[in-house]
Every structure is written in structure tokens, then in C-alpha cells.
Protein backbone atom coordinates (compact mmCIF):
# COMPACT_ATOMS: atom_id res chain seq x y z
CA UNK A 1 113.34 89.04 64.48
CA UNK A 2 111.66 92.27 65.66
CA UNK A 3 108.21 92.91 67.07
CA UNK A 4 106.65 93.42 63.76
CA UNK A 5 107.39 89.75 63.31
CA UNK A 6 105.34 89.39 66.62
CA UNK A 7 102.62 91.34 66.72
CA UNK A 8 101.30 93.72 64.29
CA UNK A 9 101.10 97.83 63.99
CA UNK A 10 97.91 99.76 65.12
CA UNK A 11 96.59 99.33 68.45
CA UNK A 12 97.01 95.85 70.06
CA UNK A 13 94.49 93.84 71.71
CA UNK A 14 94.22 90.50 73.38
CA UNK A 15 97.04 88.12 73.46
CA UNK A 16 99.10 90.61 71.41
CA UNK A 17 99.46 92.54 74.22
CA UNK A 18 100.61 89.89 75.70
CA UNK A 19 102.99 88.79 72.82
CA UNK A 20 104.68 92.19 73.22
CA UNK A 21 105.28 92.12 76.58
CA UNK A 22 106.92 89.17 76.18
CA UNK A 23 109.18 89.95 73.71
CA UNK A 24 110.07 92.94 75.40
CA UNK A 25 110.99 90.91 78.87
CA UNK A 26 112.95 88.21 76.77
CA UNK A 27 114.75 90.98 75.05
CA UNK A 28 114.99 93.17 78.08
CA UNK A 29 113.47 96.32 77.26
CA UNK A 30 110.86 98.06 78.36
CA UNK A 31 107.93 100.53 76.62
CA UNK A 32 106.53 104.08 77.99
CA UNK A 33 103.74 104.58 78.99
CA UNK A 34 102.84 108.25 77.81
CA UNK A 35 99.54 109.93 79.30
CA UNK A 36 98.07 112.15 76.52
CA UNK A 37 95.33 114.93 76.92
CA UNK A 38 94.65 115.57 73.78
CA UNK A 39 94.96 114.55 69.87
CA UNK A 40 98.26 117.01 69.73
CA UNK A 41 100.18 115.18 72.67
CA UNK A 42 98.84 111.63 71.15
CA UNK A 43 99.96 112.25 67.48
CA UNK A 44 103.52 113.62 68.93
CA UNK A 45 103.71 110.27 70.96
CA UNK A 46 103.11 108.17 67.89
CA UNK A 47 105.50 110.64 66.08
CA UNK A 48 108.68 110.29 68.33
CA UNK A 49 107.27 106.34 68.14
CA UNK A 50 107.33 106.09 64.62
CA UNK A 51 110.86 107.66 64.19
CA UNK A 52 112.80 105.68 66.24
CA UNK A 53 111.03 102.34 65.12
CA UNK A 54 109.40 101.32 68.86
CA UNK A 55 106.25 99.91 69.95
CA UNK A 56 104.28 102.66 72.37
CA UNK A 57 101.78 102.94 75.07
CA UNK A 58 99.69 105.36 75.54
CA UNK A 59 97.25 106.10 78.27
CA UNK A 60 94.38 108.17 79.61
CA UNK A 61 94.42 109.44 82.99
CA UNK A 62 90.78 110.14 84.62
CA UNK A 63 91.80 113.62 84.73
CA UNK A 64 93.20 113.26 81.08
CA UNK A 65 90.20 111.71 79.91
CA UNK A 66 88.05 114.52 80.76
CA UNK A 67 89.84 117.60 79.42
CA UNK A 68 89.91 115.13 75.81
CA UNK A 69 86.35 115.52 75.96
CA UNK A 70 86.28 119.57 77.47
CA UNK A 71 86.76 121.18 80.65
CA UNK A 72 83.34 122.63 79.99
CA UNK A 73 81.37 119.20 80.56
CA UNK A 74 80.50 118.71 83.71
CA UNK A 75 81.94 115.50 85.29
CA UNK A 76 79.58 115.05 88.54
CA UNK A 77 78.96 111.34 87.42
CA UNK A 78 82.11 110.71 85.32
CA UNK A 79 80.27 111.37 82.15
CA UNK A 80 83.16 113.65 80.78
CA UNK A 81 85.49 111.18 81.95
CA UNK A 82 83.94 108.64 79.91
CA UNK A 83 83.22 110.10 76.74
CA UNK A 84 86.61 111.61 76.82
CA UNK A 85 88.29 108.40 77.19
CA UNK A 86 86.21 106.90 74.37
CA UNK A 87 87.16 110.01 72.22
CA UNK A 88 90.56 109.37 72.76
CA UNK A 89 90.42 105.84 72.39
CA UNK A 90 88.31 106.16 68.66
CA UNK A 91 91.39 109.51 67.82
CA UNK A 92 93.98 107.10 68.21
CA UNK A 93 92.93 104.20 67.02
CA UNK A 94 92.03 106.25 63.82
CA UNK A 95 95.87 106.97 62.78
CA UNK A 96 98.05 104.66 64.88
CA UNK A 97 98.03 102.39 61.97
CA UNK A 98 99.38 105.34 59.56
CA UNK A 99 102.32 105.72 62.16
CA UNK A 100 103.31 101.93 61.40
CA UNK A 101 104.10 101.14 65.46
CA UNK A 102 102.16 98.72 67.82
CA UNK A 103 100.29 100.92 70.34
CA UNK A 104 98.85 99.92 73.95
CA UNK A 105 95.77 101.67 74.21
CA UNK A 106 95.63 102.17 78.35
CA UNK A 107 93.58 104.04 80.86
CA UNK A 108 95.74 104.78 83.75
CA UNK A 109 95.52 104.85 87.54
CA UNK A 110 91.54 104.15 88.80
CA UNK A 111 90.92 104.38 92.24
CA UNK A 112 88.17 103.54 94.03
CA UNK A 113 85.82 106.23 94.23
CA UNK A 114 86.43 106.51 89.87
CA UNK A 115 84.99 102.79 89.32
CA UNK A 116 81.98 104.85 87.30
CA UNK A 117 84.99 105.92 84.99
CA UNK A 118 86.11 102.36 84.54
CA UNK A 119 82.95 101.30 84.03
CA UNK A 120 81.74 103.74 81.55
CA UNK A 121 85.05 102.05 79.67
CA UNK A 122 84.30 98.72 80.02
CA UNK A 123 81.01 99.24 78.70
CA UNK A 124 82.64 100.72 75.38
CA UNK A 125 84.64 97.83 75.60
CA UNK A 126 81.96 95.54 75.29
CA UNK A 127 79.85 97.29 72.74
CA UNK A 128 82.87 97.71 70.68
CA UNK A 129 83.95 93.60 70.85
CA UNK A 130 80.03 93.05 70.11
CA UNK A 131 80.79 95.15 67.10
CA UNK A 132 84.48 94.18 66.15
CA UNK A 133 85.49 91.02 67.95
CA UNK A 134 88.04 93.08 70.12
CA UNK A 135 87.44 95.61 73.12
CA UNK A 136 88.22 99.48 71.97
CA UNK A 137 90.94 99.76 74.41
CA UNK A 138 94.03 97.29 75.09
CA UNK A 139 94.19 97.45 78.74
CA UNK A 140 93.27 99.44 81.72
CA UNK A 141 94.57 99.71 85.45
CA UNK A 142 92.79 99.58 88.46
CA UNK A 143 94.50 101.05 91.26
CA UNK A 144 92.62 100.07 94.57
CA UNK A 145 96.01 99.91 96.53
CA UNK A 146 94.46 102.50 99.15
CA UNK A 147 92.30 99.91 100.27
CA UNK A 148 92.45 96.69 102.29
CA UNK A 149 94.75 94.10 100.27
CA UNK A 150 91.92 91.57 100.76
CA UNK A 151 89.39 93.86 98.99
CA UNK A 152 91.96 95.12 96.60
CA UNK A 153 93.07 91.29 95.41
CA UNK A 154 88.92 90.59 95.73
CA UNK A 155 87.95 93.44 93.14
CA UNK A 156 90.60 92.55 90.59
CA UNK A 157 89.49 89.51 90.61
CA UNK A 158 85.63 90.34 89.74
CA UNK A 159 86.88 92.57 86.88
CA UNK A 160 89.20 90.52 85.64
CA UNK A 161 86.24 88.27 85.16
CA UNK A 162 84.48 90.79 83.23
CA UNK A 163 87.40 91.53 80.99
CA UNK A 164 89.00 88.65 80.01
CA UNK A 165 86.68 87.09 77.88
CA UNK A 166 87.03 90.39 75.63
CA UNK A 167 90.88 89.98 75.62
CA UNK A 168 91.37 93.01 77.96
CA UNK A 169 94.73 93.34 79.41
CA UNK A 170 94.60 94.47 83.04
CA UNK A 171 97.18 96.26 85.33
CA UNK A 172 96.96 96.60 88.90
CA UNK A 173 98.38 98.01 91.75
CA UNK A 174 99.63 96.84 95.82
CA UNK A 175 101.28 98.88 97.35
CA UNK A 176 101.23 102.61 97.44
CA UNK A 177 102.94 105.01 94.70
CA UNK A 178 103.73 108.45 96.69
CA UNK A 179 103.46 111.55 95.67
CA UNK A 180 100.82 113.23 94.07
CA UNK A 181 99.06 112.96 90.70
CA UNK A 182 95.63 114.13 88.94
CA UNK A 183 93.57 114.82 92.03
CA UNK A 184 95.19 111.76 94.37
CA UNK A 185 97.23 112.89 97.34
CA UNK A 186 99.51 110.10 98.94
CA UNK A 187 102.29 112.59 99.91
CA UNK A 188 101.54 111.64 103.50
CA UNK A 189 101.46 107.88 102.95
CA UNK A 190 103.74 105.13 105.18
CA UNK A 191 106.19 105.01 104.16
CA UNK A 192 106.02 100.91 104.94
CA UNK A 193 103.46 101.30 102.12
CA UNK A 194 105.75 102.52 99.56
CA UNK A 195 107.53 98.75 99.45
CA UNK A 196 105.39 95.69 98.68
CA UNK A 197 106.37 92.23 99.64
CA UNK A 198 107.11 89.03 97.88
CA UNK A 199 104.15 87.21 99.73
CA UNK A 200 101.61 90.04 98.55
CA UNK A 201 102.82 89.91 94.97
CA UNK A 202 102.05 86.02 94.80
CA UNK A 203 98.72 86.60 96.15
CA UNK A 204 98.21 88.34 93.25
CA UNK A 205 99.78 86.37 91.08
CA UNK A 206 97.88 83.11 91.83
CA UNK A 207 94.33 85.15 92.27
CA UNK A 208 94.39 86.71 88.77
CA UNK A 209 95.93 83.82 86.78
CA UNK A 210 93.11 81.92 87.98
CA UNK A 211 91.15 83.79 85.83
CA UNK A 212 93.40 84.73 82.73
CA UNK A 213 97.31 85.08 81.83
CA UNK A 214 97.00 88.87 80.49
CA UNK A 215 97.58 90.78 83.82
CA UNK A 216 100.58 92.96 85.11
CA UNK A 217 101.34 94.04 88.30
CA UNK A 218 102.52 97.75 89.72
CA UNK A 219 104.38 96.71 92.70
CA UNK A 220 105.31 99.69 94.99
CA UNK A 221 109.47 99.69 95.27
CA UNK A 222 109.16 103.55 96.76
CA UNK A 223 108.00 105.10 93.46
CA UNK A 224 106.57 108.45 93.66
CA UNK A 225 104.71 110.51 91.23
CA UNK A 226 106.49 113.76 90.43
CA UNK A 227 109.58 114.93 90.10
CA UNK A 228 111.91 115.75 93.54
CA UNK A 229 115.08 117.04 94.57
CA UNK A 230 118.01 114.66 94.47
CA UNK A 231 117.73 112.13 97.76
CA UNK A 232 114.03 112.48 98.40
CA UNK A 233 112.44 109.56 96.49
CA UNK A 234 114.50 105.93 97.76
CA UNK A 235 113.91 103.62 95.17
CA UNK A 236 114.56 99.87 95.51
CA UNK A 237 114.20 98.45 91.45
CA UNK A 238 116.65 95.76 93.07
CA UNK A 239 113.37 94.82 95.18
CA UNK A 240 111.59 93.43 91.99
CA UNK A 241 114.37 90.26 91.71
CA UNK A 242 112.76 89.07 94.84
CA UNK A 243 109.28 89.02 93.94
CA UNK A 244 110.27 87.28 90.59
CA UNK A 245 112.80 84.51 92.63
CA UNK A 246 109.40 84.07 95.25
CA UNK A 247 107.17 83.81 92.27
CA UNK A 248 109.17 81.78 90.56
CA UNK A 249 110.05 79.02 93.21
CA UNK A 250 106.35 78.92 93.99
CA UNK A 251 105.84 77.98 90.41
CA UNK A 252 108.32 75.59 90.57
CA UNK A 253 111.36 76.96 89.05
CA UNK A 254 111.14 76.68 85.52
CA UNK A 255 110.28 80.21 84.62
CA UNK A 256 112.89 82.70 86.35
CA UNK A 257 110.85 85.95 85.46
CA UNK A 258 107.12 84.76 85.57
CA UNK A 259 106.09 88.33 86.29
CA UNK A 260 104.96 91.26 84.38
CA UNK A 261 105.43 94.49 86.49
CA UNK A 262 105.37 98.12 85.75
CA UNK A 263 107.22 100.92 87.14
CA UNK A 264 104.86 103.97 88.17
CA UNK A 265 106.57 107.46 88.78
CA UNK A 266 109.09 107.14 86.03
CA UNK A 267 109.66 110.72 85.53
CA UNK A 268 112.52 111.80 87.55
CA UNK A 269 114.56 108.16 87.88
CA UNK A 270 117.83 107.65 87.46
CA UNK A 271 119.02 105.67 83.92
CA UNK A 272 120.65 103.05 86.91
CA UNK A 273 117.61 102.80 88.63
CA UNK A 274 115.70 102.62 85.22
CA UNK A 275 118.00 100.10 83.42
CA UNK A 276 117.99 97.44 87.09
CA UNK A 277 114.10 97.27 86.54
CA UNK A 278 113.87 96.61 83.00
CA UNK A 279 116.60 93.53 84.00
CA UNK A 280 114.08 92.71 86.83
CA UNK A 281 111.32 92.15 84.46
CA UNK A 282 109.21 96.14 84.26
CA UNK A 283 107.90 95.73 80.70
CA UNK A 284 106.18 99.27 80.92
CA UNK A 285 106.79 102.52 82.89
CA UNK A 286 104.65 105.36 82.79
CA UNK A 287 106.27 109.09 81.98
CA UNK A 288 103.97 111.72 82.53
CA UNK A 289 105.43 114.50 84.72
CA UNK A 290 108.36 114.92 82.37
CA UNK A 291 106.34 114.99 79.29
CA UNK A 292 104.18 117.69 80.56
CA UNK A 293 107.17 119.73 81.10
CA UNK A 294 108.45 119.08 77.69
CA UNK A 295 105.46 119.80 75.75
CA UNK A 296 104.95 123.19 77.75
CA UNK A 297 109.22 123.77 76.42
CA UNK A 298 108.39 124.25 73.32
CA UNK A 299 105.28 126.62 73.49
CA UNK A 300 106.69 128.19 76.09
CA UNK A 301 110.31 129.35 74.39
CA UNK A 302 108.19 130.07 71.17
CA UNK A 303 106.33 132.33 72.56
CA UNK A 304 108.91 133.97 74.61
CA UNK A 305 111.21 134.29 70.90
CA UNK A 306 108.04 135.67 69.23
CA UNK A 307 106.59 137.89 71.77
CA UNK A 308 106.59 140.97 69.36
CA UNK A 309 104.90 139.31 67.29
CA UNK A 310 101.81 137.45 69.31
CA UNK A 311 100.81 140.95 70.74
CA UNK A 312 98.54 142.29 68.04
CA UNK A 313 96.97 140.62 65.04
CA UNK A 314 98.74 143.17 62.75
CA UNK A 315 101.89 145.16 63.60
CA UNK A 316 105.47 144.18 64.78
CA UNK A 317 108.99 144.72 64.27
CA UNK A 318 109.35 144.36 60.83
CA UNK A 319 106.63 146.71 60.59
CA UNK A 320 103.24 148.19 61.51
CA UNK A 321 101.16 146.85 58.76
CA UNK A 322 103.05 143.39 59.15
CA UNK A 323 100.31 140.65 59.58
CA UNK A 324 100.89 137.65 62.25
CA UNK A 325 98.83 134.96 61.44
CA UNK A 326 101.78 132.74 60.60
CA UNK A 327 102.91 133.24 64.56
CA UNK A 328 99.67 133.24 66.48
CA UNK A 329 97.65 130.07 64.13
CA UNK A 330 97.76 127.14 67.11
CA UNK A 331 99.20 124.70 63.92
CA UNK A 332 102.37 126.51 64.31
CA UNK A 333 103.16 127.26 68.02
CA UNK A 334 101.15 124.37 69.27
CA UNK A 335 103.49 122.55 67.03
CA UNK A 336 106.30 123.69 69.01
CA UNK A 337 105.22 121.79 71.60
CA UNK A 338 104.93 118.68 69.92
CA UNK A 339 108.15 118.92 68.40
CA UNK A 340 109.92 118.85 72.47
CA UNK A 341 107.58 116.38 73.31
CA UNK A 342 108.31 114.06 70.65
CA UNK A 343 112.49 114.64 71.98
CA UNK A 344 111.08 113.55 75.14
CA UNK A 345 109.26 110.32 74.55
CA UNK A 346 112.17 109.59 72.31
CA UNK A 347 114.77 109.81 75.66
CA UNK A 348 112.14 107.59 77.28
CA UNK A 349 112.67 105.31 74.78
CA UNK A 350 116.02 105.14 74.76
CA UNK A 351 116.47 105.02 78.33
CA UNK A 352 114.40 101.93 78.37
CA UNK A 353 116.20 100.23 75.72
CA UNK A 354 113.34 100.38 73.28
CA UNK A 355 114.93 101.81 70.27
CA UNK A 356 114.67 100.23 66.96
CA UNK A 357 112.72 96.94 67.87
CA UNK A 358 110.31 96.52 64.51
């Protein structure tokens, strides 16, 4: 049996989001989570996806969301934000079914001071389920873990209660990924904050499954977003046993993995470090840094080949009244950069053990 036999292609919603992520912790793999800016890094995610037969996430970063929409817009109140997001959301959702793969339709990491983002989202959501009987996204993370655990447990909770009845998956954070991503700075963090405990996790735990079953849970094991030298990011992935062992004795016993947790700051882990999370139940890591850098490869050593010939419309080395429009049309060295990042996603993949699952 395969996920196909699970849950179907196109993007998933509801409790087929949680049907995958099940079958993926049974059969102990886990899925990238790819952030895409645009309709060229989404339809090279769905590519790589589609060639090596796995079910995908991809996700919109704040930051993300507004350059889909055009750094032009102004973004004073989110607005770009949101209609980016939505664009993205309607883009994908247009072709994922052509690429024959479940897809997780995400928004990634909201803070605190971005809740107009997330609810410029939710607000799609709704109109959408009005419209369609599902939300237009799969899930979406809130990521108040720079504020008091009390208010950050509290705040979940009230949107979970706004989200569940439209089958909305939702992520959340405790504890504090380092580093520095799209616009948030927590390279100066505790480093006491990098490592959440057992006792935290169950708070969550029992506050959000009073509400719903379809929630995950980024617990902080010393990730970091970026990519460092050797030595200077400690990860503990062996830390995640003991928040499923606590969870699970408080529930009894019968379930040894009750947990769904995510791995932020993927890019830049070991495959050891990698592989003892998926067996400590991560069922999705986000991959961003490294997939920038990949899609920038390919551009990049195409345009460094065919610098003769992206100087001038007419005129290079094979001669002076040579045209270049083959070299300089964006279909062909844009598509460069799709064809590294597709390579990319595809290592992702593999390193997670999510090769061939349809």
C-alpha cells in the first residue's frame, strides 16, 4: 500500500492531512517542507515531487507571500502579504493535480506582530470552505514562541477554534528556532530557549487536542535557521524520544509516538541528525536556505557559461549579426534554475526517506 491508497493527489485538506502524516510516522519517513516565492520555484517543487513519486509540502513564508504578489505593493497592513499568499495558494492548487502527488498547502512561520497576515488567510479560508466545503489552504503555523508560554498555548488555542471546524491543519511552535530568517532575528536568543521540555510539549498536547486531533508541534531541539560552519548549531533530534515517552505515559501507554512534530532549520543538518528525527516521530521539515541556494546554481552558472551571449540583444561569438533571444528569454535561463532546484528537493526527499511512497 502507498499513500495514493491513503489519501488522494492535489492539495490535501482536512483529515487527509492528517491521514498522511500518519502514514508517513508509521512508515517512518518524513516530507519537506519547501518555501516557494513564486510559480517557477512551486512548479519545480511539484516537478522534483512528481519524479520521484512523493507526497510534498509546500509553504509560504510572510516574506514569500509578498514578493508572490510584487515587491511593488506596499505591505504597511499586510495587504501584499495576503493577496500574495492567496495567489499562491489559487497557482498551486491550479496544477498540483496535473503533477499526480499529494501537496500540503502551508503558510510558514507567523509571529506575533504578522497575526493581520494570518488573518487575511483565514479569512480566504473561510470564504473558500463557504464556497467549496474545504479551506484554500491545508495548514498554517503560528509561531508565537517569542512570547510567554501561557499566552503562546492561550492563542493556539483560540485559533485552533477558528480553524478546525474548516478542517485546517495547524502547526505551532515552543521553544525558540535560532538563527535568522525573513525579517526575524533570534541570533541572540538563550540559548536555554533553543531546547523545549517534555512538560511544555504536553501542555500543548492536551490544550490543542481539546479542541481537534489535526495539530503538530515544532519543538525547539537547538534548530537554527541558516546554514553554519561545522560545530556551531548543537542539535539534540535524540531530545524528541522524550517528549513522545512523556506524552505517551501521560496518555497511558498505548500509543508510543502520539506526537506529530516538525523539524525547523533543516537546511544544513546532518543525514544522522536527519534520519534520528524522522525515527522520533518529525513527519515534516522545512528546507528553505538550501533551496534558495540551489535555485540561484543554476541561473547563476548559466549565466556565467553564456556571458557572451547575454551582453547585447544581437552580436556574440559566433558572430556580430548573431541574435540572442534563445539565451536571454527568462523560459530558458530561469529554467536553469528550476532544473537545480528540482535536484535539491529531490536530496531532501531522499534524505528523509520519502522516495517512491504512491
Amino acid at each position: 500500500m502507498g499513500v495514493l491508497d491513503v489519501v488522494p493527489a492535489g492539495v490535501l485538506t482536512g483529515d487527509n492531512v492528517r491521514k498522511l502524516f500518519e502514514y508517513a510516522r508509521e512508515h517512518q519517513f518524513a516530507i519537506p517542507a519547501i518555501n516557494v516565492t513564486s510559480s517557477s520555484t512551486a512548479n519545480a517543487v511539484l516537478e522534483a515531487a512528481r519524479d520521484i513519486k512523493a507526497p510534498i509540502i509546500l509553504q509560504c513564508s510572510q516574506g514569500g507571500s509578498a514578493y508572490f504578489a510584487g515587491k511593488g505593493l506596499a505591505n504597511d497592513k499586510q495587504q501584499a502579504s495576503i493577496a500574495g499568499a492567496i495567489a499562491a495558494a489559487a497557482h498551486i492548487r491550479a496544477v498540483a493535480k496535473s503533477y499526480g502527488v499529494p501537496v500540503v498547502l502551508h503558510s510558514d512561520h507567523c509571529a506575533k506582530k504578522l497575526l493581520p497576515w494570518f488573518d487575511g488567510m483565514l479569512e480566504a479560508d473561510e470564504e473558500h470552505f463557504k464556497k467549496h466545503g474545504e479551506p484554500l489552504f491545508s495548514s498554517h503555523m503560528l509561531d508565537l514562541s517569542e512570547e510567554p508560554k501561557e499566552e503562546n498555548i492561550a492563542e493556539c488555542v483560540r485559533y485552533f477554534k477558528r480553524m478546525a471546524p474548516l478542517g485546517l491543519w495547524l502547526e505551532m511552535e515552543i521553544g525558540i528556532t535560532g538563527g535568522e530568517e525573513d525579517g526575524v532575528d533570534n541570533t541572540g536568543v538563550d540559548n536555554a530557549s533553543l531546547y523545549t521540555q517534555p512538560e511544555d510539549i504536553w501542555e500543548v498536547y492536551s490544550s490543542l487536542n481539546a479542541v481537534g486531533p489535526n495539530f503538530s508541534i515544532a519543538a525547539a531541539f537547538g534548530n537554527v535557521h541558516g546554514v553554519y560552519k561545522p560545530g556551531n548549531v548543537k542539535l539534540h533530534p535524540e531530545l524528541l524520544q522524550k517528549h513522545q515517552a512523556y506524552a505517551s505515559q501521560q496518555l497511558g501507554g498505548k500509543d508510543s509516538k502520539p506526537l506529530f512534530l516538525v523539524f525547523h532549520g533543516g537546511s544544513g543538518s546532518t543525514k544522522e541528525e536527519i534520519k534520528t528525527a524522522v525515527q522520533n516521530g518529525v513527519v515534516k521539515m522545512n528546507v528553505d536556505t538550501d533551496t534558495q541556494f540551489a535555485y540561484l546554481a543554476g541561473i547563476r552558472d548559466f549565466v556565467l557559461k553564456k556571458k557572451d551571449y547575454l551582453l547585447t540583444q544581437v552580436g556574440n561569438p559566433e558572430g556580430a549579426d548573431k541574435p540572442n533571444k534563445k539565451f536571454y528569454d527568462p523560459r530558458v535561463w530561469v529554467r536553469e534554475g528550476e532544473k537545480t532546484l528540482v535536484e535539491r528537493v529531490k536530496e531532501a526527499c531522499a534524505d528523509l526517506g520519502n522516495v517512491n511512497r504512491l
